[in-house]
Protein backbone atom coordinates (compact mmCIF):
# COMPACT_ATOMS: atom_id res chain seq x y z
CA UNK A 1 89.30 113.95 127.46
CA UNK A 2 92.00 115.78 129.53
CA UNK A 3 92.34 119.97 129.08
CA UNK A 4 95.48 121.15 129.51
CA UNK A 5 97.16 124.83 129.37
CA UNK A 6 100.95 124.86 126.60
CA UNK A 7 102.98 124.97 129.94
CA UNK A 8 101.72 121.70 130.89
CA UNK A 9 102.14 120.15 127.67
CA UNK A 10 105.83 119.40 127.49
CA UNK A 11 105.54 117.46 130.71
CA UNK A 12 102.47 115.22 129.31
CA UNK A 13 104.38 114.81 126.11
CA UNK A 14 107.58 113.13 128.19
CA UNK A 15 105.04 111.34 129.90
CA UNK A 16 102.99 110.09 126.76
CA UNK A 17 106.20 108.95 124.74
CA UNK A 18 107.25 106.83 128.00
CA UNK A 19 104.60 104.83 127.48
CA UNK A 20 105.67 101.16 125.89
CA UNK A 21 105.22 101.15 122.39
CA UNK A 22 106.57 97.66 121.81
CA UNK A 23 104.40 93.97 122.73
CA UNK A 24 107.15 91.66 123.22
CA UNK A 25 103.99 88.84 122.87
CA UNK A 26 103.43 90.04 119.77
CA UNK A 27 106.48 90.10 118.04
CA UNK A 28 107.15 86.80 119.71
CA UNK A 29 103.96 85.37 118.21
CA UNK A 30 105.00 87.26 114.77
CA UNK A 31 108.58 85.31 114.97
CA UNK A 32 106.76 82.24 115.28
CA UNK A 33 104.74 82.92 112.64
CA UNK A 34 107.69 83.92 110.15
CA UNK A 35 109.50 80.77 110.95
CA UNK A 36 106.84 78.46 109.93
CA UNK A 37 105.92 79.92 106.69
CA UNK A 38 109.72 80.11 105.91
CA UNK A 39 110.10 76.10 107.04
CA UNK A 40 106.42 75.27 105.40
CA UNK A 41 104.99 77.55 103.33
CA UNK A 42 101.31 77.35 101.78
CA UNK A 43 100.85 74.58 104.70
CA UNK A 44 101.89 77.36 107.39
CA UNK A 45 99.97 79.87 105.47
CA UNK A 46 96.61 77.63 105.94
CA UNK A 47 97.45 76.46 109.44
CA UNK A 48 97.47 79.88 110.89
CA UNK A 49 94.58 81.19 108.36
CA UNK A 50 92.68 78.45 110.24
CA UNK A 51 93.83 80.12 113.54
CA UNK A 52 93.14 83.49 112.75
CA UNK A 53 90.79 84.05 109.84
CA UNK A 54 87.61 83.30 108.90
CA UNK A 55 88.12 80.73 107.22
CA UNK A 56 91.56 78.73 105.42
CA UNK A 57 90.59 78.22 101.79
CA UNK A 58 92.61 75.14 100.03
CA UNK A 59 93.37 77.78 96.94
CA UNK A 60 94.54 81.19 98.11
CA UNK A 61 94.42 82.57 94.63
CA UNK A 62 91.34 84.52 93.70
CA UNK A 63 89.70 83.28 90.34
CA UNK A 64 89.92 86.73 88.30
CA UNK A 65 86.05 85.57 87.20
CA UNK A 66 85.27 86.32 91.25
CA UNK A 67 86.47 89.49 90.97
CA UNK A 68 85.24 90.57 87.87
CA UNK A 69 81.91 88.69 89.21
CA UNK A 70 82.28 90.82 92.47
CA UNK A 71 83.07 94.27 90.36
CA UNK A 72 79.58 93.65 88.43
CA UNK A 73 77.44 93.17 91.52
CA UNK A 74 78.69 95.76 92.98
CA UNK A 75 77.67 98.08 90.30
CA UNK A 76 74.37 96.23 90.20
CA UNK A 77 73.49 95.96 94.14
CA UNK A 78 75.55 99.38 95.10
CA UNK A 79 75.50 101.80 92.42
CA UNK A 80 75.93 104.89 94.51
CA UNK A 81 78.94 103.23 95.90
CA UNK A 82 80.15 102.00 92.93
CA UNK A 83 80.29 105.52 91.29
CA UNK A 84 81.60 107.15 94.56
CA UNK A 85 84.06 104.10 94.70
CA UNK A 86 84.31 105.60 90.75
CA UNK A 87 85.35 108.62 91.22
CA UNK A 88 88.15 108.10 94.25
CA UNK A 89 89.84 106.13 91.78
CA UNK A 90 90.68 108.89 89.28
CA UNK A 91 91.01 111.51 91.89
CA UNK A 92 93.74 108.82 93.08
CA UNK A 93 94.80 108.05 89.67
CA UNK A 94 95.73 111.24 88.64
CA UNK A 95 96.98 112.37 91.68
CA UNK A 96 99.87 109.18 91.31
CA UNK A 97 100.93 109.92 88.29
CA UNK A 98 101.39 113.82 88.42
CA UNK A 99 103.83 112.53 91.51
CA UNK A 100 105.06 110.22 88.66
CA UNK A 101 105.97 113.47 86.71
CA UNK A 102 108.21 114.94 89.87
CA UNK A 103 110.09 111.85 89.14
CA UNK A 104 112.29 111.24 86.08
CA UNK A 105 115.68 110.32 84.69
CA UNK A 106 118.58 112.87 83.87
CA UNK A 107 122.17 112.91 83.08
CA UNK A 108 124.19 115.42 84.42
CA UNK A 109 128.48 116.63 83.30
CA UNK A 110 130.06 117.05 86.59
CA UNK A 111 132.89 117.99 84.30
CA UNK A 112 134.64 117.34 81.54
CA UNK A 113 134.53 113.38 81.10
CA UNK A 114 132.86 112.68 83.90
CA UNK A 115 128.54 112.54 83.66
CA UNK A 116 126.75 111.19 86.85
CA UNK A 117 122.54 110.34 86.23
CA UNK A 118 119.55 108.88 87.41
CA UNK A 119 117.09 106.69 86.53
CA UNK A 120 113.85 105.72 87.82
CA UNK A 121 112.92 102.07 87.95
CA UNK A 122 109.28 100.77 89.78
CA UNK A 123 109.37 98.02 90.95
CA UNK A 124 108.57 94.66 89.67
CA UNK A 125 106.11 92.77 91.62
CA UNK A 126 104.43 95.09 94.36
CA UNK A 127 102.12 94.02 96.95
CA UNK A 128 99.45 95.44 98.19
CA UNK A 129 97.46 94.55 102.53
CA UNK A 130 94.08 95.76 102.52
CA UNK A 131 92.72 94.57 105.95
CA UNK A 132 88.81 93.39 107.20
CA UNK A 133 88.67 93.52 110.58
CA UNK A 134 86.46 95.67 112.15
CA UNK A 135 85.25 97.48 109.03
CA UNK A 136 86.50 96.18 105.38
CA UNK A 137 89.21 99.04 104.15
CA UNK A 138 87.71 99.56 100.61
CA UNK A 139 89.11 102.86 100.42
CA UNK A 140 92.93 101.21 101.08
CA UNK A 141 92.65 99.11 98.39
CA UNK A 142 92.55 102.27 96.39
CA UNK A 143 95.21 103.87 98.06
CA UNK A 144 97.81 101.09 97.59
CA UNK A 145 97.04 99.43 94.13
CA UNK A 146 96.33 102.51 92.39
CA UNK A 147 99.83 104.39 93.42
CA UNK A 148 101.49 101.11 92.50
CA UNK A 149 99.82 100.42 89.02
CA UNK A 150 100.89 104.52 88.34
CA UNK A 151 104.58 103.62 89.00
CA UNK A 152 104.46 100.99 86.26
CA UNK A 153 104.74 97.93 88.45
CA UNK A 154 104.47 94.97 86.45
CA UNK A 155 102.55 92.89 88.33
CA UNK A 156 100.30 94.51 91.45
CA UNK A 157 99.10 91.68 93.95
CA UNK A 158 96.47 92.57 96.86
CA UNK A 159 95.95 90.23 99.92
CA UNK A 160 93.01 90.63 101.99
CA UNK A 161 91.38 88.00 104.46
CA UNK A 162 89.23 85.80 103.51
CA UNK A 163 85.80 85.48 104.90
CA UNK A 164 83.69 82.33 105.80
CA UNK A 165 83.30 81.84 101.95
CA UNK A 166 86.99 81.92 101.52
CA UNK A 167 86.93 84.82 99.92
CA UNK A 168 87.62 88.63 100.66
CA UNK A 169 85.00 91.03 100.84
CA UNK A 170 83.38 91.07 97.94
CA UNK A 171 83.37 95.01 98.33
CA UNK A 172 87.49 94.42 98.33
CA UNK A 173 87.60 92.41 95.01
CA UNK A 174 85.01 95.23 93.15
CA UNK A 175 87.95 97.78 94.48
CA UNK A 176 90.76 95.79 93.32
CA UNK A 177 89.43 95.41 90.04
CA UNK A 178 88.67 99.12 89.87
CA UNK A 179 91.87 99.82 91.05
CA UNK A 180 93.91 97.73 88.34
CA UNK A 181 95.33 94.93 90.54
CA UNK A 182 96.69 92.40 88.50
CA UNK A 183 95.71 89.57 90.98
CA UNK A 184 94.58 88.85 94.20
CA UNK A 185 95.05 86.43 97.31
CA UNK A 186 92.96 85.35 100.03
CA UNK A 187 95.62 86.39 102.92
CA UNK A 188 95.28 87.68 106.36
CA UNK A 189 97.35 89.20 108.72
CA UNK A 190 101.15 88.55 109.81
CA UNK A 191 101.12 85.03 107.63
CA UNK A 192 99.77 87.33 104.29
CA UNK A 193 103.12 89.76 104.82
CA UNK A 194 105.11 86.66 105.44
CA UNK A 195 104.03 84.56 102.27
CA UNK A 196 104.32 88.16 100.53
CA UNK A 197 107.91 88.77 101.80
CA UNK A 198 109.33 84.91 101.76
CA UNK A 199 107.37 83.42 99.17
CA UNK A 200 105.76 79.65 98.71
CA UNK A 201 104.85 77.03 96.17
CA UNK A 202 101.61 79.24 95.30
CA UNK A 203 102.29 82.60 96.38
CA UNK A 204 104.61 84.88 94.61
CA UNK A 205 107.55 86.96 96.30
CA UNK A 206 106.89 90.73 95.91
CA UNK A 207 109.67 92.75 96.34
CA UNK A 208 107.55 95.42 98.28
CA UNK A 209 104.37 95.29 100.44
CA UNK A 210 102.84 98.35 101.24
CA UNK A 211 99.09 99.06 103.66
CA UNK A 212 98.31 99.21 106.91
CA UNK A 213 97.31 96.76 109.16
CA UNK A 214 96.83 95.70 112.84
CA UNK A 215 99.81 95.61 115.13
CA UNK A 216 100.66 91.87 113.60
CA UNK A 217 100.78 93.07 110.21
CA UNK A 218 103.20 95.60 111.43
CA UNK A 219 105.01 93.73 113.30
CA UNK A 220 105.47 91.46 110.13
CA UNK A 221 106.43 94.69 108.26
CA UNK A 222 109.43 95.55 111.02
CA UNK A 223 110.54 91.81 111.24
CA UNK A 224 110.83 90.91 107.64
CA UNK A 225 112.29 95.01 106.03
CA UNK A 226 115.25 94.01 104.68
CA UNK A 227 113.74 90.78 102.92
CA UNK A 228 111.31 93.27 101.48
CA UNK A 229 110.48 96.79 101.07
CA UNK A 230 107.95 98.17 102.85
CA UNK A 231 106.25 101.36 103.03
CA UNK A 232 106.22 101.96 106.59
CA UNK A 233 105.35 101.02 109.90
CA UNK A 234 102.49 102.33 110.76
CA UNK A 235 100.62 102.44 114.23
CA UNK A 236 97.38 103.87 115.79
CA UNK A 237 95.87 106.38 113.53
CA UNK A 238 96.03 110.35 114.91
CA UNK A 239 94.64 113.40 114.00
CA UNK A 240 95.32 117.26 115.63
CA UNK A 241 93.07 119.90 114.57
CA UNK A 242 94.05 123.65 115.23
CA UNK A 243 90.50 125.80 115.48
CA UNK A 244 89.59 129.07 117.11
CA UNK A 245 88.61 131.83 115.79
CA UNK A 246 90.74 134.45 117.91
CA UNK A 247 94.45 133.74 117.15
CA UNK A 248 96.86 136.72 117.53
CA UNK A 249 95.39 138.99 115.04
CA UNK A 250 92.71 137.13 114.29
CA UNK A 251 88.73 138.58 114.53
CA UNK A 252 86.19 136.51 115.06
CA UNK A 253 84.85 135.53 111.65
CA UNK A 254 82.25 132.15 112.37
CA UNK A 255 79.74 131.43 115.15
CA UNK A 256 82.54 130.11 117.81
CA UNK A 257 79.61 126.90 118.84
CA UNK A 258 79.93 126.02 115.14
CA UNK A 259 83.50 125.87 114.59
CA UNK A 260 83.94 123.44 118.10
CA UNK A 261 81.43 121.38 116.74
CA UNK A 262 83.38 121.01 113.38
CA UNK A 263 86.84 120.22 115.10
CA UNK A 264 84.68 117.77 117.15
CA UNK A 265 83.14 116.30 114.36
CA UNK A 266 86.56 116.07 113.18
CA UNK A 267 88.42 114.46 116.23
CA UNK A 268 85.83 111.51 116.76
CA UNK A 269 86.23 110.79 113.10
CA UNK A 270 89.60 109.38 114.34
CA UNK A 271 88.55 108.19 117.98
CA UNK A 272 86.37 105.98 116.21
CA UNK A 273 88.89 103.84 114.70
CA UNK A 274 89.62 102.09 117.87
CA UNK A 275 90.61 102.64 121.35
CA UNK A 276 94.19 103.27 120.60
CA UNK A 277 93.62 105.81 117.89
CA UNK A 278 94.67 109.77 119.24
CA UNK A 279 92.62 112.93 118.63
CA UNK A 280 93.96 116.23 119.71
CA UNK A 281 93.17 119.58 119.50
CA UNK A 282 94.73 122.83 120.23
CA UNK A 283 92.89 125.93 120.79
CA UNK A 284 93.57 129.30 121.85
CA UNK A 285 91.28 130.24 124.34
CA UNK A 286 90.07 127.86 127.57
CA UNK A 287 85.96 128.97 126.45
CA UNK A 288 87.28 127.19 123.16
CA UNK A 289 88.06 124.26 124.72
CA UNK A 290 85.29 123.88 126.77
CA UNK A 291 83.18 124.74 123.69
CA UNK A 292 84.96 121.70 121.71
CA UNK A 293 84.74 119.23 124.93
CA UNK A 294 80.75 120.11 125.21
CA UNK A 295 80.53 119.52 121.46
CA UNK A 296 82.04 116.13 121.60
CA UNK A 297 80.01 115.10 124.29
CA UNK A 298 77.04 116.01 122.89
CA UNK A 299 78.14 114.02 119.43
CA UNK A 300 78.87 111.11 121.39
CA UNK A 301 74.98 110.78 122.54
CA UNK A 302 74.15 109.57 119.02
CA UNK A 303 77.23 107.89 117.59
CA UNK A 304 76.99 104.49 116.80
CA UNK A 305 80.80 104.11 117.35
CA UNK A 306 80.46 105.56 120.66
CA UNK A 307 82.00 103.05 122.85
CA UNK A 308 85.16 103.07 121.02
CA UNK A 309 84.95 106.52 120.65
CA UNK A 310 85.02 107.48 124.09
CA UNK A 311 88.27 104.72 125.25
CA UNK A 312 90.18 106.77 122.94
CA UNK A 313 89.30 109.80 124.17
CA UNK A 314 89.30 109.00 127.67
CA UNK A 315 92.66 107.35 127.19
CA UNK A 316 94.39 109.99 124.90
CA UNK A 317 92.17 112.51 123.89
CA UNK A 318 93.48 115.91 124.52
CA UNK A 319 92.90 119.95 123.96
CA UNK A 320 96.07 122.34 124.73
CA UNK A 321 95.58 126.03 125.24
CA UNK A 322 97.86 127.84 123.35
CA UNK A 323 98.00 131.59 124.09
CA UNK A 324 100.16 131.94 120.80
CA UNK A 325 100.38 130.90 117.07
CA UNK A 326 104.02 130.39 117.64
CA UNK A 327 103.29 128.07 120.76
CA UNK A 328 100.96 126.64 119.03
CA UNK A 329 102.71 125.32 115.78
CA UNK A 330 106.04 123.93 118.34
CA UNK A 331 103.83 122.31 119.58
CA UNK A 332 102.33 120.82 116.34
CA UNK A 333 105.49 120.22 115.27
CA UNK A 334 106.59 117.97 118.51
CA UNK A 335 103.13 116.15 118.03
CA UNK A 336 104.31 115.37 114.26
CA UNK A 337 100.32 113.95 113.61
CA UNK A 338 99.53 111.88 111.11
CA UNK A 339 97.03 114.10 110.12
CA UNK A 340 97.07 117.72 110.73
CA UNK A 341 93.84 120.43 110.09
CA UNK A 342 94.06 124.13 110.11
CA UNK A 343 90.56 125.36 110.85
CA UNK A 344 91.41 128.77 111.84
CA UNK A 345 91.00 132.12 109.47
CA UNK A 346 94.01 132.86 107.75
CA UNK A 347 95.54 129.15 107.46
CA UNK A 348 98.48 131.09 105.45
CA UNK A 349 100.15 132.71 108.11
CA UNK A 350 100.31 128.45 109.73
CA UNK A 351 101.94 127.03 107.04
CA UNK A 352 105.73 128.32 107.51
CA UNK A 353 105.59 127.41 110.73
CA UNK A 354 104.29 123.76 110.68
CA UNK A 355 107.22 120.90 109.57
CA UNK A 356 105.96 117.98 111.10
CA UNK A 357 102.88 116.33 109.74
CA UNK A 358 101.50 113.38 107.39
CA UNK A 359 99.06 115.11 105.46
CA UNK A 360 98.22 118.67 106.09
CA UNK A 361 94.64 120.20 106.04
CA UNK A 362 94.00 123.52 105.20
CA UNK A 363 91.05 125.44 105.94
CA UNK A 364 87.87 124.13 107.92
CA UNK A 365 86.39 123.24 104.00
CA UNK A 366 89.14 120.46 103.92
CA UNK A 367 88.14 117.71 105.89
CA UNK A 368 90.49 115.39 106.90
CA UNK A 369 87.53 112.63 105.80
CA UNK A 370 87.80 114.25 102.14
CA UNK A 371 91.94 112.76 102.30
CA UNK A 372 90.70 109.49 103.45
CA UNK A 373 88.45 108.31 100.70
CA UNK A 374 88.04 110.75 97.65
CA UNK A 375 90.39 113.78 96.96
CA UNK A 376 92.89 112.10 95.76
CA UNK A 377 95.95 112.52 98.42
CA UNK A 378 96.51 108.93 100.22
CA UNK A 379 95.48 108.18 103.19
CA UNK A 380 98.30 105.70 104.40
CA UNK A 381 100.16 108.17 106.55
CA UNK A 382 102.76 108.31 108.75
CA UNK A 383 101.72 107.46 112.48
CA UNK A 384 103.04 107.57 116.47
CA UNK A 385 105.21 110.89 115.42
CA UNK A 386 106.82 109.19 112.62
CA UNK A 387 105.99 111.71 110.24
CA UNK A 388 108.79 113.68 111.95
CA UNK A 389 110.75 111.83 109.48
CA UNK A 390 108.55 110.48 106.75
CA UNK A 391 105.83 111.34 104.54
CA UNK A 392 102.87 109.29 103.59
CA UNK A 393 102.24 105.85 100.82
CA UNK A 394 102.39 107.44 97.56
CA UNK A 395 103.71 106.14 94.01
CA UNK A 396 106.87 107.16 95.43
CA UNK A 397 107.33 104.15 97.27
CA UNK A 398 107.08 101.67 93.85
CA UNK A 399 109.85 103.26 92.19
CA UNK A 400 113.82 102.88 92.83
CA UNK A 401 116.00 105.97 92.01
CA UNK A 402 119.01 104.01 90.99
CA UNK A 403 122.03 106.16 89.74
CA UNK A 404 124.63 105.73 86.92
CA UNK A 405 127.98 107.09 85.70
CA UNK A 406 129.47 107.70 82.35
CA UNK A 407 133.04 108.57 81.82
CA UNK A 408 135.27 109.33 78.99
CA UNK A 409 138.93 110.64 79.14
CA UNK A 410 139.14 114.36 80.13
CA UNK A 411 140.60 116.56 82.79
CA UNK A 412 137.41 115.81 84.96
CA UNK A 413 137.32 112.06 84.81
CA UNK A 414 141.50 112.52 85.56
CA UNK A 415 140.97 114.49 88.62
CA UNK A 416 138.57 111.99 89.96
CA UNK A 417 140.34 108.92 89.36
CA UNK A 418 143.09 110.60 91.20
CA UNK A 419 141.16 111.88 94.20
CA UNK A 420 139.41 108.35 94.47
CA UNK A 421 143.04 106.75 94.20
CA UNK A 422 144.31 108.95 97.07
CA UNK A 423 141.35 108.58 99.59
CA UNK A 424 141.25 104.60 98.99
CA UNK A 425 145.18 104.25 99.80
CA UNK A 426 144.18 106.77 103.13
CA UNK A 427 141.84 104.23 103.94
CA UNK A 428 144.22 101.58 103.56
CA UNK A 429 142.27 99.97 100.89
CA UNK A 430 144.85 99.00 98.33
CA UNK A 431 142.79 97.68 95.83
CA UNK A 432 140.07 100.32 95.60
CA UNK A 433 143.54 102.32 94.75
CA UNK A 434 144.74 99.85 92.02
CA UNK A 435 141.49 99.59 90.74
CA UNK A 436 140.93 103.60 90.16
CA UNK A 437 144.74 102.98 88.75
CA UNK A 438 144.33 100.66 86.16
CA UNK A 439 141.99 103.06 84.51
CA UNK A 440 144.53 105.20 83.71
CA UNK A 441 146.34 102.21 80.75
CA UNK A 442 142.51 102.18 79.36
CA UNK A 443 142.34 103.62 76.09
CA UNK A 444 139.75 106.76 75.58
């Protein structure tokens, strides 16, 4: 865990984004890996399951009577989970389709003749990666089938490794019934995005894939976009968490020990993940910081996660001291986290200020753990500063805004013709000109 004062931190940050972000071995390996399922298909698909995965199953096809089968035992064996698992869902549920609401079709007269409009298409076949790893990503199941079932998809498909069984986790098939999924593949890594994206005799083409992954599931992603929609690339998972008690202005208003331990709390929540994975803080006071680096260590003594807790932080964990709110939200902003928490007094007086982030946390109440399984806000965010330009998986990303015009004879539809007729022939584009031309002989 390094300390470092805001004058410092522009010269990490240079230093930080120098670092290579790319694994030539990787992508090489993903190439590979595209090629053959292109070439072979299911036999490519079970040649590199057999590589990679647990096991290769003949049939990559879940029987729907597994899943339901899986969905009952769950609720049988796991009841507390099942009803937590229970009531994620409609948090998530509802949450997609008020976003659905932000979203509709219109028709608008830009004058006289001449009405330009929208509608709002989802997709047809969406698909949904829900990895198994390290830990089994129930909760991302959620997050990707439920979004995509809200936008009206007509058929959701979720892919998730199979096990020594040949089967996913069964935890994985009780979520992807809960969550609506129309059906569901045994399929793991960069061969699941490539059967997804390409198609083969048994698995269907989806025309996007959406979840996170490890860096050969994104890797997939970047190599086949373009062949497929995707939501986004997404690397290491990041969190920055603003606490102290004595901003400008501010008064002390908590036991200073307490809040450190909170932000702590908060930051090995992401260390966890895995060695690559970024926690941050910034604080406004160098007592704070030392108060926050005591508090971590002292976590760490009884984590179970501890060893992959502490590479992260000892390879990127990092508290800045910011004298000033100001400083203190450009910095924010150049971080662009994936997730962002405001644990200081008046959060309100932040907010203006702060442009750059995946999800945004506000108050030392919302923990960034409530986003990742149960409030309802996704938790497939933008990583490695990419929310500079992004925001995170949402039903959003199942839907097409397509556009449409409408003309009839009038002074409007006249006046465009004619300005459309006049920049083609600038362009040297003779028949865009004729045909904007030929419109006029058209009867109204």
């Amino acid at each position: 865990m390094r300390i470092i004062g805001s004058s410092e931190f522009d010269a990490y940050w240079r230093e930080a984004r120098l670092l290579p972000q790319d694994d030539e071995k990787t992508e090489a390996a993903v190439r590979e890996i595209i090629a053959a399922v292109r070439k072979d298909g299911d036999r490519a698909v079970r040649l590199f399951a057999s590589r990679f995965d647990r096991s290769a199953p003949e049939k990559t096809e879940v029987p729907a009577a597994a899943v339901r089968d899986a969905y009952d035992r769950l609720g049988t064996e796991d009841p507390s989970l099942m009803e937590a698992l229970k009531l994620a869902a409609d948090h998530i549920r509802r949450f997609a389709l008020e976003q659905k609401n932000q979203f509709f079709d219109f028709e608008y007269e830009m004058e006289e003749g001449l009405t330009a409009g929208q509608r709002v298409i989802p997709v047809e076949r969406a698909a949904v990666y829900a990895p198994a790893g390290r830990f089994p990503l129930v909760s991302s199941v959620l997050m990707g089938v439920i979004p995509a079932v809200a936008a009206g998809s007509s058929e959701v498909i979720l892919a998730s490794p199979p096990l020594e069984d040949g089967l996913p986790d069964r935890r994985i098939l009780a979520a992807s019934s809960l969550a609506g999924a129309d059906r569901v593949f045994a399929l793991g890594g960069a061969q699941a995005v490539a059967a997804l994206a390409l198609g083969t005799e048994t698995i269907p083409r989806a025309d996007v894939i959406a979840g996170p992954g490890n860096k050969y599931v994104a890797a997939a992603k970047r190599l086949l976009y373009g062949e497929v929609g995707i939501d986004f690339i997404a690397g290491p998972t990041d969190v920055l968490v603003v606490a102290g008690e004595d901003w400008a202005g501010d008064s002390a208003e908590a036991d200073p020990a307490m809040a450190a331990d909170i932000a702590a709390a908060d930051m090995l929540a992401q260390a966890e993940h895995d060695p690559d994975a970024r926690a941050r803080a910034l604080v406004p006071s160098g007592k704070t910081a030392e108060l926050v680096a005591l508090a971590l260590e002292r976590r760490l003594l009884s984590l179970p996660s501890a060893a992959q807790a502490r590479a992260s932080l000892d390879s990127g964990g990092l508290i800045v001291v910011c004298r000033t709110l100001e400083e203190a939200a450009r910095i924010a902003n150049t971080i662009a986290p994936e997730h962002l928490e405001l644990q200081v007094p008046r959060p309100e007086r932040w907010m203006p200020l702060l442009k750059n982030y995946g999800s945004l946390f506000i108050g030392s109440l919302a923990a960034e753990v409530l986003g990742d399984y149960s409030a309802g806000i996704n938790h497939t965010l933008p990583t490695s500063g990419s929310a500079r330009f992004s925001g995170g998986l949402s039903v959003r990303h199942f839907l097409k805004t397509v556009t449409t015009l409408r003309c009839t004879k009038g002074p409007g539809w006249e006046q465009a013709v004619d300005a459309a007729e006049r920049i083609a022939a600038a362009e040297g584009l003779s028949g865009h000109a004729a045909s904007a031309r030929i419109r006029r002989s058209l009867r109204g």
